[in-house]
Protein backbone atom coordinates (compact mmCIF):
# COMPACT_ATOMS: atom_id res chain seq x y z
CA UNK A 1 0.00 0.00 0.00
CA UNK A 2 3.16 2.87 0.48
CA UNK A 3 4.66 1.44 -2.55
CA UNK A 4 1.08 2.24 -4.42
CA UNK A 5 0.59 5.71 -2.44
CA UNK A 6 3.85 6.82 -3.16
CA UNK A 7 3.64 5.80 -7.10
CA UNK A 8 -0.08 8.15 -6.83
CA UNK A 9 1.61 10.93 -4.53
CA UNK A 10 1.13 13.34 -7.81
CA UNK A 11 -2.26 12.18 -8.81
CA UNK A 12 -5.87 13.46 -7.48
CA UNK A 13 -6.98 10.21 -5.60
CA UNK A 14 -10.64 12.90 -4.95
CA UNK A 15 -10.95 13.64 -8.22
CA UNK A 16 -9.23 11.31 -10.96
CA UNK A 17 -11.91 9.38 -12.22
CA UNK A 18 -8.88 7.31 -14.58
CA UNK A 19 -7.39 5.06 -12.13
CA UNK A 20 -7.90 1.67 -12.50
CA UNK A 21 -6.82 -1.46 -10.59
CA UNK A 22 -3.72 -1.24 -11.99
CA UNK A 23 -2.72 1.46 -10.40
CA UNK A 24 -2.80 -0.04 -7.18
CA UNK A 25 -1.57 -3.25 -5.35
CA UNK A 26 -4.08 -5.13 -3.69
CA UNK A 27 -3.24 -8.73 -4.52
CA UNK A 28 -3.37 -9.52 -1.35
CA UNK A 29 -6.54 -8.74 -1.09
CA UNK A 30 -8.51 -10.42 -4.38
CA UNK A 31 -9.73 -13.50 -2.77
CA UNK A 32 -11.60 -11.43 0.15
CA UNK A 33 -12.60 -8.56 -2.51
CA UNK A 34 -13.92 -11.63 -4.61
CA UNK A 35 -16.21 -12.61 -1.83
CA UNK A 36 -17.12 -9.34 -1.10
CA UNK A 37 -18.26 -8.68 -4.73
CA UNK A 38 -20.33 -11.69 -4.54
CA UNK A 39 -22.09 -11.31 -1.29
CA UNK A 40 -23.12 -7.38 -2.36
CA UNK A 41 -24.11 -8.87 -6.13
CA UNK A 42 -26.04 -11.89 -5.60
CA UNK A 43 -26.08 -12.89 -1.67
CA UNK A 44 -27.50 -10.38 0.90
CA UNK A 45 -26.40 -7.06 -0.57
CA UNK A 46 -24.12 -6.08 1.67
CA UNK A 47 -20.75 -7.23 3.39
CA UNK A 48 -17.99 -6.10 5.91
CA UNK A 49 -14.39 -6.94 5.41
CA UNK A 50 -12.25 -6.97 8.89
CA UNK A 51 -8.83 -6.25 9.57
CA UNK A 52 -7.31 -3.65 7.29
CA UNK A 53 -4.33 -2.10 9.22
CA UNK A 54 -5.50 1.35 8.95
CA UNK A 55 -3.90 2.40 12.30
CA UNK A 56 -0.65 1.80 10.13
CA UNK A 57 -1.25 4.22 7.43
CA UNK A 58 -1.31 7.42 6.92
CA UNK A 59 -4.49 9.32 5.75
CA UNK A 60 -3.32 9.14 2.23
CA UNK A 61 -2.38 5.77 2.20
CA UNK A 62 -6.02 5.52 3.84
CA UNK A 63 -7.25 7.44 0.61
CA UNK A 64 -5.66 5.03 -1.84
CA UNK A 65 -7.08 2.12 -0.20
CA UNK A 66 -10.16 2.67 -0.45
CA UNK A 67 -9.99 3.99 -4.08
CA UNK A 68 -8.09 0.58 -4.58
CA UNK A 69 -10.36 -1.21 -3.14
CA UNK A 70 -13.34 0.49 -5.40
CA UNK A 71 -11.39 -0.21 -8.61
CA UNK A 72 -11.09 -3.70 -7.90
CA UNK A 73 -15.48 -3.99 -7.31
CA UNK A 74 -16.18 -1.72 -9.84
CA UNK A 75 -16.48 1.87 -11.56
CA UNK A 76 -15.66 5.01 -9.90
CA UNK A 77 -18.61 7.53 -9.20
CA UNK A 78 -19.30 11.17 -8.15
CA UNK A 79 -20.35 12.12 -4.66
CA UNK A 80 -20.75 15.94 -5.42
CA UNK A 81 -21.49 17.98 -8.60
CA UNK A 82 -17.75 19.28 -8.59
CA UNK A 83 -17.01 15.66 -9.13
CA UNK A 84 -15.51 14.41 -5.42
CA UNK A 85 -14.97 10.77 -5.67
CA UNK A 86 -13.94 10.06 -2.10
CA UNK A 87 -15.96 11.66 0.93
CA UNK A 88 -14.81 12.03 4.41
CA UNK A 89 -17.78 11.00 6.76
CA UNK A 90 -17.41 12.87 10.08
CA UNK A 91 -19.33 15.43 11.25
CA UNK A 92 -18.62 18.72 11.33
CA UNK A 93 -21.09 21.15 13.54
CA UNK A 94 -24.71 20.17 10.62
CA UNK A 95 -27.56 19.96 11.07
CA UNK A 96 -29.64 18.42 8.66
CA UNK A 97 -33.24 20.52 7.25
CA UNK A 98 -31.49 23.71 5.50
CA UNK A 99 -31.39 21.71 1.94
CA UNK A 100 -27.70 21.51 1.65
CA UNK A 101 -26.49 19.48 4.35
CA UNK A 102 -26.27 15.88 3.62
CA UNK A 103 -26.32 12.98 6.37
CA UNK A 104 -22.75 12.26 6.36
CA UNK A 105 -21.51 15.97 7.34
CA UNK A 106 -23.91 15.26 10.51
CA UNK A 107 -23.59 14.00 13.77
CA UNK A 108 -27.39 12.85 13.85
CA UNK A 109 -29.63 9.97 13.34
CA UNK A 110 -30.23 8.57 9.54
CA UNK A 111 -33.59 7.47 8.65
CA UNK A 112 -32.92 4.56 6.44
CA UNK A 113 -32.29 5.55 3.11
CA UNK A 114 -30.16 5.02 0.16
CA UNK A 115 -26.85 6.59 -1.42
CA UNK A 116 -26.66 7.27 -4.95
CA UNK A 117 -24.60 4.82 -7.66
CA UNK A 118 -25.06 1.48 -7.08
CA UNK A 119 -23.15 0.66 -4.05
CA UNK A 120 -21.14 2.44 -1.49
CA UNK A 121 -18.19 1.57 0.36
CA UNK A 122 -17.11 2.46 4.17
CA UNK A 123 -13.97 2.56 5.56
CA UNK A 124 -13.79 3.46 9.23
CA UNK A 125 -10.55 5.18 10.37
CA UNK A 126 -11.87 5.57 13.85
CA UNK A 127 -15.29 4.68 15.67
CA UNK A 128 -17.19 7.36 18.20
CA UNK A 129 -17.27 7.36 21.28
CA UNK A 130 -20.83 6.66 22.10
CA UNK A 131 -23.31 5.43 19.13
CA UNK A 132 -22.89 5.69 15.03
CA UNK A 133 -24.20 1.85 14.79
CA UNK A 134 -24.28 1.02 11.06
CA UNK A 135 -27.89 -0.06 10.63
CA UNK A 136 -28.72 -2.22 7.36
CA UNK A 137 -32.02 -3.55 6.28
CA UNK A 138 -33.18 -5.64 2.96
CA UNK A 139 -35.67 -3.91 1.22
CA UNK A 140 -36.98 -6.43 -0.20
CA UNK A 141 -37.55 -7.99 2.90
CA UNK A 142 -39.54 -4.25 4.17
CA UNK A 143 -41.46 -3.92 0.76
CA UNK A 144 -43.10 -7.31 1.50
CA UNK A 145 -43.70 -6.82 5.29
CA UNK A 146 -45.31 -3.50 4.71
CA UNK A 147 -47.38 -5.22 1.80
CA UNK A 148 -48.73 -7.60 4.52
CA UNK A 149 -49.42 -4.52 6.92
CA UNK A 150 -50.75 -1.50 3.70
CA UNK A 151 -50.72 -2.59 0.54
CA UNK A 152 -52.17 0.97 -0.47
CA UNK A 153 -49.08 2.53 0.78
CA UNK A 154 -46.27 -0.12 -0.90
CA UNK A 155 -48.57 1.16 -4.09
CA UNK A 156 -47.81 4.94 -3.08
CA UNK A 157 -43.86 4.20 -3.16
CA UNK A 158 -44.26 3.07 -6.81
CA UNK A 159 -45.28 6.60 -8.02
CA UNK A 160 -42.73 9.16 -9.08
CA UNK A 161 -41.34 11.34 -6.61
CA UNK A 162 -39.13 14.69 -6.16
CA UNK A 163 -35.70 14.06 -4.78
CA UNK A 164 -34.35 17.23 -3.94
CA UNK A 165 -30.59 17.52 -5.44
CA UNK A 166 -29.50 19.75 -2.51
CA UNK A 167 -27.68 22.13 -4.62
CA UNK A 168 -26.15 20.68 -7.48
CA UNK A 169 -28.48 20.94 -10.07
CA UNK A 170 -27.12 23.58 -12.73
CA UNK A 171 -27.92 27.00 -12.64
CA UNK A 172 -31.71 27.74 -13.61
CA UNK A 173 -32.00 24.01 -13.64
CA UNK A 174 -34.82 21.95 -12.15
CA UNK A 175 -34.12 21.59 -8.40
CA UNK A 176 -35.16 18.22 -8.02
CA UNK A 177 -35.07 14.83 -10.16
CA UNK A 178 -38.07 12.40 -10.68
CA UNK A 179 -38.12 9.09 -9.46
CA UNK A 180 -40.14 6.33 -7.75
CA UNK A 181 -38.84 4.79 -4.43
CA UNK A 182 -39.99 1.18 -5.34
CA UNK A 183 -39.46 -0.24 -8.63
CA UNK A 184 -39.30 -3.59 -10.45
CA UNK A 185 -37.08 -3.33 -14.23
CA UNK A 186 -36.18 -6.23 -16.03
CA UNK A 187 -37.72 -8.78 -13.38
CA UNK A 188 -35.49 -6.86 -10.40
CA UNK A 189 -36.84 -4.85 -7.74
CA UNK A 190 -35.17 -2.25 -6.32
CA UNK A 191 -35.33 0.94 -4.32
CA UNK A 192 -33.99 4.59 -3.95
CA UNK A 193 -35.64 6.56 -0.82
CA UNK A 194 -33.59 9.13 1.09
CA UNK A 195 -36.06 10.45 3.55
CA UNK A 196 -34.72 14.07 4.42
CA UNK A 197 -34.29 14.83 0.72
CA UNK A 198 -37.47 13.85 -0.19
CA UNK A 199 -39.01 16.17 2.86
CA UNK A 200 -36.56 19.12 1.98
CA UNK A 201 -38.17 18.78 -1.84
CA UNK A 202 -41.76 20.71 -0.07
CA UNK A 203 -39.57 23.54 0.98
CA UNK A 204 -38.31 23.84 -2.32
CA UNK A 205 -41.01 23.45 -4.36
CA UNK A 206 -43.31 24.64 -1.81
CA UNK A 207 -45.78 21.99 -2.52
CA UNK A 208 -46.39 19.51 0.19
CA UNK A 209 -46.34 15.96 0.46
CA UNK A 210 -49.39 14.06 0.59
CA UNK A 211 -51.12 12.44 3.30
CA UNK A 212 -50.33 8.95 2.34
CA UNK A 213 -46.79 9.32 0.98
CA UNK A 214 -45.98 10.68 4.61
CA UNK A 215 -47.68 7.63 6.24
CA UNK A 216 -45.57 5.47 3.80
CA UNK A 217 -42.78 7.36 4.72
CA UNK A 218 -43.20 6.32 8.61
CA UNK A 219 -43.80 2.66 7.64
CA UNK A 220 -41.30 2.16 5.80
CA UNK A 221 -39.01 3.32 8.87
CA UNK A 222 -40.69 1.83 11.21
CA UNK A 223 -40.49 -1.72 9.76
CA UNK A 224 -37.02 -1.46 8.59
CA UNK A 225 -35.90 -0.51 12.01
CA UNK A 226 -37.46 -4.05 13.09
CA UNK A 227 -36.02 -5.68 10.50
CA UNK A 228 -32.55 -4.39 10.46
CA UNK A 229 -29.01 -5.76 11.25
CA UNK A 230 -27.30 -3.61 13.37
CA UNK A 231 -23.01 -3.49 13.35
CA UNK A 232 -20.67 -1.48 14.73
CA UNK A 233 -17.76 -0.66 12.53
CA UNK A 234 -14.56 -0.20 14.30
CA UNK A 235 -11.06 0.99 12.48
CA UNK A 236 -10.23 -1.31 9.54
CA UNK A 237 -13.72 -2.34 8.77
CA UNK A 238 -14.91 -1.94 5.32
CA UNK A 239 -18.32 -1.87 4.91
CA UNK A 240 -19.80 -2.01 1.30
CA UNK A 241 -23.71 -1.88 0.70
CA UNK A 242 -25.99 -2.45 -2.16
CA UNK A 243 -27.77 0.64 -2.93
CA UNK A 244 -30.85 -1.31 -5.22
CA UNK A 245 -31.15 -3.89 -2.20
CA UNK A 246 -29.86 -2.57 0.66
CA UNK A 247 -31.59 0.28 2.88
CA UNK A 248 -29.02 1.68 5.41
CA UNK A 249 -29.07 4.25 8.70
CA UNK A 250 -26.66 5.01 11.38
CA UNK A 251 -27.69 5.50 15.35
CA UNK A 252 -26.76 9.16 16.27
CA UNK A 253 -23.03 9.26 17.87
CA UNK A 254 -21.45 11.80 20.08
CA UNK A 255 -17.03 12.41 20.63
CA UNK A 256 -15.55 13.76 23.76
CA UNK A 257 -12.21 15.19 22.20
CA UNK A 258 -12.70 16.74 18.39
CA UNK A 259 -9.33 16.19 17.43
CA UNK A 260 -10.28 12.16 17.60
CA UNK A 261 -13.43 12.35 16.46
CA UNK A 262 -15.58 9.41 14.38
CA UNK A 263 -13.87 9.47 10.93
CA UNK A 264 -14.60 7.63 8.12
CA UNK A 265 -13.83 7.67 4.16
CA UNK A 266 -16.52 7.04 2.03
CA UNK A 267 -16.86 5.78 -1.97
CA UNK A 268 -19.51 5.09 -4.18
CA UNK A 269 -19.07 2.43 -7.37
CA UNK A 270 -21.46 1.29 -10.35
CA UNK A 271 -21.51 -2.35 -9.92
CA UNK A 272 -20.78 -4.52 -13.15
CA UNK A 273 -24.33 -5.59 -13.00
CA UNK A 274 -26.98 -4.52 -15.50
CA UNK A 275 -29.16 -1.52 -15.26
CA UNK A 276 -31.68 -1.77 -12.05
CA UNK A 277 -34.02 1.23 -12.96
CA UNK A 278 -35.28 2.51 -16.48
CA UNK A 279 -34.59 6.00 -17.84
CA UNK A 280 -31.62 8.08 -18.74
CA UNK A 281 -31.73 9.59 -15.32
CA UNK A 282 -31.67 6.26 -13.19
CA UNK A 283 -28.59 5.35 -16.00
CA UNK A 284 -26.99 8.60 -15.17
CA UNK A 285 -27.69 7.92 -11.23
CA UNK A 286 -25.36 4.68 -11.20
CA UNK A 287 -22.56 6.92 -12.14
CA UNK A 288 -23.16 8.96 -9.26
CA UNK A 289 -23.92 12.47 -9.41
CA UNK A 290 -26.44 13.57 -12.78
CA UNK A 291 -23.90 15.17 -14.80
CA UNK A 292 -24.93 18.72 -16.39
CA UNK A 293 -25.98 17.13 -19.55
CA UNK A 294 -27.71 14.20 -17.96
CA UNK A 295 -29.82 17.28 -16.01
CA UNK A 296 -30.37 19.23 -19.16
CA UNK A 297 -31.97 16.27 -20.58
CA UNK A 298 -34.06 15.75 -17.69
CA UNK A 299 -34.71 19.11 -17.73
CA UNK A 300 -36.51 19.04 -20.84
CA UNK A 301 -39.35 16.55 -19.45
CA UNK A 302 -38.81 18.30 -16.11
CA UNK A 303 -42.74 18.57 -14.50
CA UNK A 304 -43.46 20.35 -11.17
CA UNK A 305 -45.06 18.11 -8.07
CA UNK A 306 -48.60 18.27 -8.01
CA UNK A 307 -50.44 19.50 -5.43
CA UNK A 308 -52.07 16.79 -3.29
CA UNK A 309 -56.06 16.34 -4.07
CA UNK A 310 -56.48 15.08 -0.61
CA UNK A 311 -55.32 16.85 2.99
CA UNK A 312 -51.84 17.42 2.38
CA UNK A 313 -48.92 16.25 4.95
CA UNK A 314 -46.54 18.59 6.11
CA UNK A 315 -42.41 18.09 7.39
CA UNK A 316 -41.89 15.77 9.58
């Protein structure tokens, strides 16, 4: 891993979207990343690998690792319209509700939700002190308990919704993209829902949600919190998740001293798997963050939300 660092001291491990696998040297590694690849593809959609000496390296040798280890599972993607490629996950004084803030900058509790591209990967440099439990939950396995519970509302989840792109659309573009939460494309289900987003979209818009996509909303939650796995990842865990399969929240977590607060480095991949979801946008979605022509496209079929014909919801 130094030898590989020090080869990519001169490259932009954030923002070079051209490294491959070959750039790095993980041999070591391929039977476990193997596994990995195959429980997230076809097993449970999600998987932790144990172990990595990150108390040995230095945060750049951190940053190649992880980029190494995304290479070797699959294709690169954004995590910001500028076109970051690795996030640090650690909070840093958020709060979440001001349509700008996303979950990871944030000391607080998730809601179960979803991360754009088609899977993301952990790495934890260093665990809190109290709390920030990885939560995971199959979504399959919550689409069919709330079917037994409200079919009505599982039916709600398969309209389109607003996502609210918290800032990176392009200028004068459409602040939100269209999308349903549950899906089913080429005989696969799968699922994009990222609660706060979806809330922060009223504010925006300024027309509220319905009735019965709020009371989805809660369901949804509150059966995937019975459902889930909880973990807590300590240094040299790497989690990675399944985005289509996987829902995934984190307990809130609190740090006596700053300076060694909860850290960890994030990544999101497409997965060498087909297409999940139809539509240029969903395409565009795998590779992370809607470029500006994949928005100007949308843009063109861009409707507003409609206000709700029944008693509308509010923020929750």
């Amino acid at each position: 891993m130094r030898a590989a660092s020090a080869r990519l001291a001169a490259r932009d491990v954030f923002r070079d979207r051209d490294l491959t696998d070959d750039d790095f040297s993980l041999s070591q590694l391929n039977t476990h990343l193997g596994a990995l690849s195959a429980a997230v593809t076809n097993g449970p959609g999600f998987a932790v690998l144990r172990g990595l000496p990150v108390d040995e390296l230095s945060e750049h040798e951190s940053l190649v690792l992880i980029r190494g280890v995304a290479a070797q599972l699959g294709r690169i993607a954004t995590q910001s319209r500028d076109g970051q490629l690795i996030r640090h996950v650690r909070a840093g004084g958020h709060t979440l509700g001001d349509g700008r803030v996303r979950g990871h900058q944030t000391a607080e509790r998730l809601w179960f939700h979803t991360d754009g591209a088609d899977a993301a990967l952990l790495l934890c440099l260093r665990a809190a002190d109290r709390g920030g439990l990885s939560r995971v939950a199959s979504a399959a396995a919550v689409h069919n308990a709330m079917l037994a519970d409200a079919p009505d509302l599982v039916a709600e989840l398969y309209q389109p919704f607003h996502f609210h792109m918290a800032g990176g659309n392009i200028p004068g573009g459409p602040p939100t993209f269209i999308s349903p939460i549950f899906c089913v494309h080429r005989e696969q289900f799968s699922t994009r829902f990222v609660r706060h987003t979806l809330l922060e979209t009223q504010k925006i818009t300024g027309v509220p949600l319905s009735s019965r996509a709020l009371a989805a909303f809660d369901l949804l939650d509150e059966v995937a919190e019975r459902l889930a796995c909880d973990m807590e990842l300590q240094p040299g865990d790497l989690q990675i998740v399944h985005n289509h399969c996987v829902l995934h929240s984190r307990t809130a977590y609190t740090d006596s001293d700053p300076r060694l607060a909860r850290h960890l480095l994030r990544c999101w991949i497409s997965l060498p798997a087909g297409d999940r979801r139809p539509g240029a946008v969903e395409r565009g979605l795998r590779g992370g963050w809607l470029t500006d022509d994949l928005q100007r496209v949308a843009a063109s079929t861009w409707t507003p939300p409609s206000v709700p014909a029944g008693p509308a919801g509010g923020s929750a």
